[in-house]
Protein backbone atom coordinates (compact mmCIF):
# COMPACT_ATOMS: atom_id res chain seq x y z
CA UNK A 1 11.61 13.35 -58.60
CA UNK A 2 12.38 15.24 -61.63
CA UNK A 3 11.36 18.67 -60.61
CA UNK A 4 13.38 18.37 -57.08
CA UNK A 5 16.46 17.40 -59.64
CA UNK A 6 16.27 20.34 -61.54
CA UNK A 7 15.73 22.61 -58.96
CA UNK A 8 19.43 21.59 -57.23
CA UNK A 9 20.49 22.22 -61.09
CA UNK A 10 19.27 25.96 -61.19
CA UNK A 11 20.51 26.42 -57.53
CA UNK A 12 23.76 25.49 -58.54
CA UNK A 13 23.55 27.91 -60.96
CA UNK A 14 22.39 30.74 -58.82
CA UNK A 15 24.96 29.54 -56.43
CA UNK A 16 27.39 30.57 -59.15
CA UNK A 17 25.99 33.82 -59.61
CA UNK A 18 25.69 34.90 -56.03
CA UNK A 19 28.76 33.36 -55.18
CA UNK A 20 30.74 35.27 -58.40
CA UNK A 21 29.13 38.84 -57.24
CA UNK A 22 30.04 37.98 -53.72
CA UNK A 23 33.59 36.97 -54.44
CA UNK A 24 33.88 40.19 -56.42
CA UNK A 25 32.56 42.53 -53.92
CA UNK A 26 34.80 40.81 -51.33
CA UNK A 27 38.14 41.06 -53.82
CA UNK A 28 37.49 44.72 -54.24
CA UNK A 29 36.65 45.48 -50.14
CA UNK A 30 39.75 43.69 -49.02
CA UNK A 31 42.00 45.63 -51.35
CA UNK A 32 40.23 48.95 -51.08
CA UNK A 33 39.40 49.36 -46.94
CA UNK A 34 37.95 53.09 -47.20
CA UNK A 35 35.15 51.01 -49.41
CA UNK A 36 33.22 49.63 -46.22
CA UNK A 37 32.47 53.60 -45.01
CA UNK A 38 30.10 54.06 -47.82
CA UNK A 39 28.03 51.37 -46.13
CA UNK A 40 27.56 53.70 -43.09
CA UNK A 41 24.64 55.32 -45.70
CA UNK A 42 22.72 52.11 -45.94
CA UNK A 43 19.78 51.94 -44.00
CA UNK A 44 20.37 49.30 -41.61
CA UNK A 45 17.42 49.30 -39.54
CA UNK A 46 15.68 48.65 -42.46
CA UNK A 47 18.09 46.16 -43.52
CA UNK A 48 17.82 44.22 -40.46
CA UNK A 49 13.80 44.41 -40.30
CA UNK A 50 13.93 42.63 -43.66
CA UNK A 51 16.41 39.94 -42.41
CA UNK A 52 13.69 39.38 -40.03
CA UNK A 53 10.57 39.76 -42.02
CA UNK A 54 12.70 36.63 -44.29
CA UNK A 55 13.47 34.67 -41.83
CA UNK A 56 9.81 34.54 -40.63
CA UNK A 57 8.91 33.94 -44.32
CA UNK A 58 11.18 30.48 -44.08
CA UNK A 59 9.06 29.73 -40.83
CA UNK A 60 5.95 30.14 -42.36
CA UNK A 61 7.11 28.35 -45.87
CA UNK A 62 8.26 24.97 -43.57
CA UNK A 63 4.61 25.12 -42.05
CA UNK A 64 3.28 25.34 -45.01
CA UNK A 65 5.40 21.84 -46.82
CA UNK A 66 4.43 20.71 -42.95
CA UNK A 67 0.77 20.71 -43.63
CA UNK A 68 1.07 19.98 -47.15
CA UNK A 69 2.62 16.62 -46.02
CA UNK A 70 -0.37 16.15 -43.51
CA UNK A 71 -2.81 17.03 -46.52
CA UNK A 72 -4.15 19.97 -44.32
CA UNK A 73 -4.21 22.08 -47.45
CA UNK A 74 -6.54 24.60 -45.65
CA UNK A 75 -3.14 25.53 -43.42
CA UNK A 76 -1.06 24.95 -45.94
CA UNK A 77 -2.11 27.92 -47.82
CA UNK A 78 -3.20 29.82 -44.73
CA UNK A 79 0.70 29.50 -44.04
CA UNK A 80 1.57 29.94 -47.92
CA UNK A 81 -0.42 33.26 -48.24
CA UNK A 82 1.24 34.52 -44.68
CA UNK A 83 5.11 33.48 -46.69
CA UNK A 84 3.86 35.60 -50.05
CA UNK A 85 2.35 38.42 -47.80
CA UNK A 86 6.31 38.23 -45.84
CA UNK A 87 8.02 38.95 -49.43
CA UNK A 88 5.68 41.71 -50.45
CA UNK A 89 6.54 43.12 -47.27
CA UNK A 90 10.34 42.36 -47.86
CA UNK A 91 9.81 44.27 -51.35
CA UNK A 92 8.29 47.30 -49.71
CA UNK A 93 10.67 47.80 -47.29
CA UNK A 94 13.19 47.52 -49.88
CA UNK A 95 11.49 50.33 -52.23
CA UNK A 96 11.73 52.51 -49.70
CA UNK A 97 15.19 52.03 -48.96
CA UNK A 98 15.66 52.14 -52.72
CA UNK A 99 13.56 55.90 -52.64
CA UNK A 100 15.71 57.20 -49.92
CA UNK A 101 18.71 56.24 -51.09
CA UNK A 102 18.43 57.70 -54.50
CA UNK A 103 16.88 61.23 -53.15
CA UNK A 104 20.23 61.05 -51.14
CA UNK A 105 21.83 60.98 -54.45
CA UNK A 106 23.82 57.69 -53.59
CA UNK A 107 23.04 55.74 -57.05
CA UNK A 108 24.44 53.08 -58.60
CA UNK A 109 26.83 55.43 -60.48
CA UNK A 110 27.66 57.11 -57.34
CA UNK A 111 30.73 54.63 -56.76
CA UNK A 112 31.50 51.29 -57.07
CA UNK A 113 29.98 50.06 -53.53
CA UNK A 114 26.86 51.28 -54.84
CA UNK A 115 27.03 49.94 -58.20
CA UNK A 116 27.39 46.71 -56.25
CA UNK A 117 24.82 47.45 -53.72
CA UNK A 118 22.29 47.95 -56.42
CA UNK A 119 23.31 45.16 -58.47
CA UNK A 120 23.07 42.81 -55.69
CA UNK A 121 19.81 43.79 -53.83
CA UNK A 122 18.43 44.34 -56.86
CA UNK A 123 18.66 40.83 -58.06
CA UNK A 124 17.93 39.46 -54.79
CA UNK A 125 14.76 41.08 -55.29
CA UNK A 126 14.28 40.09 -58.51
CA UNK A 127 14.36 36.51 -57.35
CA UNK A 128 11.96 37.45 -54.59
CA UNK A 129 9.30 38.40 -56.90
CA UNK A 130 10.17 34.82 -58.46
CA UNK A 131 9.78 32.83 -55.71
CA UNK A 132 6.16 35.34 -54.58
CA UNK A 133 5.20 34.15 -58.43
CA UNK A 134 6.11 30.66 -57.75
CA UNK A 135 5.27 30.91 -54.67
CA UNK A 136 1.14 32.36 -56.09
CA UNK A 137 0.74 29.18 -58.34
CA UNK A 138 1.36 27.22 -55.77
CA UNK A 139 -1.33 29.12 -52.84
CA UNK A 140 -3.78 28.92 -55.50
CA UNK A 141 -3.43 25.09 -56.13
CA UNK A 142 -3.95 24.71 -52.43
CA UNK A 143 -6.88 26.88 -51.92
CA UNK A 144 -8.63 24.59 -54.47
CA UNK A 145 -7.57 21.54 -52.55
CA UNK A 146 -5.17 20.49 -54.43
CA UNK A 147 -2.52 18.12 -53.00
CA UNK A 148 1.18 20.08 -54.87
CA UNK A 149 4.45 18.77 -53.42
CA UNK A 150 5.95 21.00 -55.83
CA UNK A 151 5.60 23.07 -52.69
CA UNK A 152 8.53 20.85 -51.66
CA UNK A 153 10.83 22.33 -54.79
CA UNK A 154 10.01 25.82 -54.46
CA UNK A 155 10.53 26.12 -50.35
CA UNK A 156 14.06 24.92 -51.28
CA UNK A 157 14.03 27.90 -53.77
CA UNK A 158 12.87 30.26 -51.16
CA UNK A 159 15.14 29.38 -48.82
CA UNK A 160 17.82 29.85 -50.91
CA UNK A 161 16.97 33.53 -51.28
CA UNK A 162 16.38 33.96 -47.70
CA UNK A 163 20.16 32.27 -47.48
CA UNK A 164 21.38 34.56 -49.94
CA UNK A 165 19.52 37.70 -47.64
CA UNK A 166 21.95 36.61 -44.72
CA UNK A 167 25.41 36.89 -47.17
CA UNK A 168 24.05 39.88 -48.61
CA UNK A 169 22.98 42.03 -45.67
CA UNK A 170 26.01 41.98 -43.51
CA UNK A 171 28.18 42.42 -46.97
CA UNK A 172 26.45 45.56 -47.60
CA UNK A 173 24.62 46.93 -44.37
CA UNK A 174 27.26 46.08 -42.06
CA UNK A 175 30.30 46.45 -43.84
CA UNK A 176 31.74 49.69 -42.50
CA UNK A 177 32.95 47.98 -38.95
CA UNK A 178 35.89 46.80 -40.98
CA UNK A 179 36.55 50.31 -42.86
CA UNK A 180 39.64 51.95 -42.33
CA UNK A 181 40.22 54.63 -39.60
């Protein structure tokens, strides 16, 4: 009971985070219009792969608590190891983007869009590798038979970076349908 506690606690504090950069980026693209045509140079096919490729991740992560709650740990961490192998995809994808976009030259000193863009995705991802390490401990519990409903505390965790994914990627993929003309 403790653990699922604390985990609201950090969330709330993420929430803060997140929500603070967000509210930031939104203060400075409602007074500054020309800011969403810099998003035009985001790769948003990429962008959109990895919106799916996380919200498969959440599908696989709620059939994974599922069978941990039927003590089918075999599943479980069939369904566990198919969530972590989702991020590392999620984090490939996004080095690539990463790779492009610098050899274009568009860095985070580039502007402040991108000084955003980079902040933002990049601590997204940084969170992603948290939840794949969380994410490990518990797989390996599992594929020794172990009965963990911490699995419980760290699918809320992973959801709420998949949640953060869908704020983030219309924000900064998506943005230049509202630039100016």
């Amino acid at each position: 009971m403790k653990h699922r506690l604390g985990i609201w606690f950090f969330l709330g504090s993420e929430i803060a985070v997140f929500g603070g950069l967000i509210a930031c980026y939104l203060l400075y693209r409602f007074r500054h219009p020309e800011w969403g045509l810099q998003a035009v140079h985001t790769l948003t096919g990429i962008g959109a792969i990895n919106t799916v490729v996380l919200l498969t991740s959440s599908l696989t992560m709620i059939l994974a608590h599922w069978f941990v709650e039927e003590d089918n740990f075999k599943s479980a961490a069939n369904y566990l190891g198919m969530t972590i192998l989702l991020g590392i995809v999620f984090l490939l994808f996004k080095s690539y983007e990463y790779h492009h976009e610098i050899n274009q030259g568009l860095v985070p000193t580039k502007s402040l869009f991108w000084g955003f863009y980079y902040l933002m995705t990049g601590l997204h991802a940084l969170h992603v590798i948290g939840g794949l390490v969380a994410n490990g401990i518990i797989w390996t519990g599992l594929r020794k038979g172990f009965s963990t409903h911490r699995i419980e505390s760290v699918g809320i965790y992973w959801h709420f970076v998949d949640v953060v994914w869908i704020f983030l990627f219309p924000l900064l993929y998506i943005a230049s349908s509202g630039g100016a003309q």
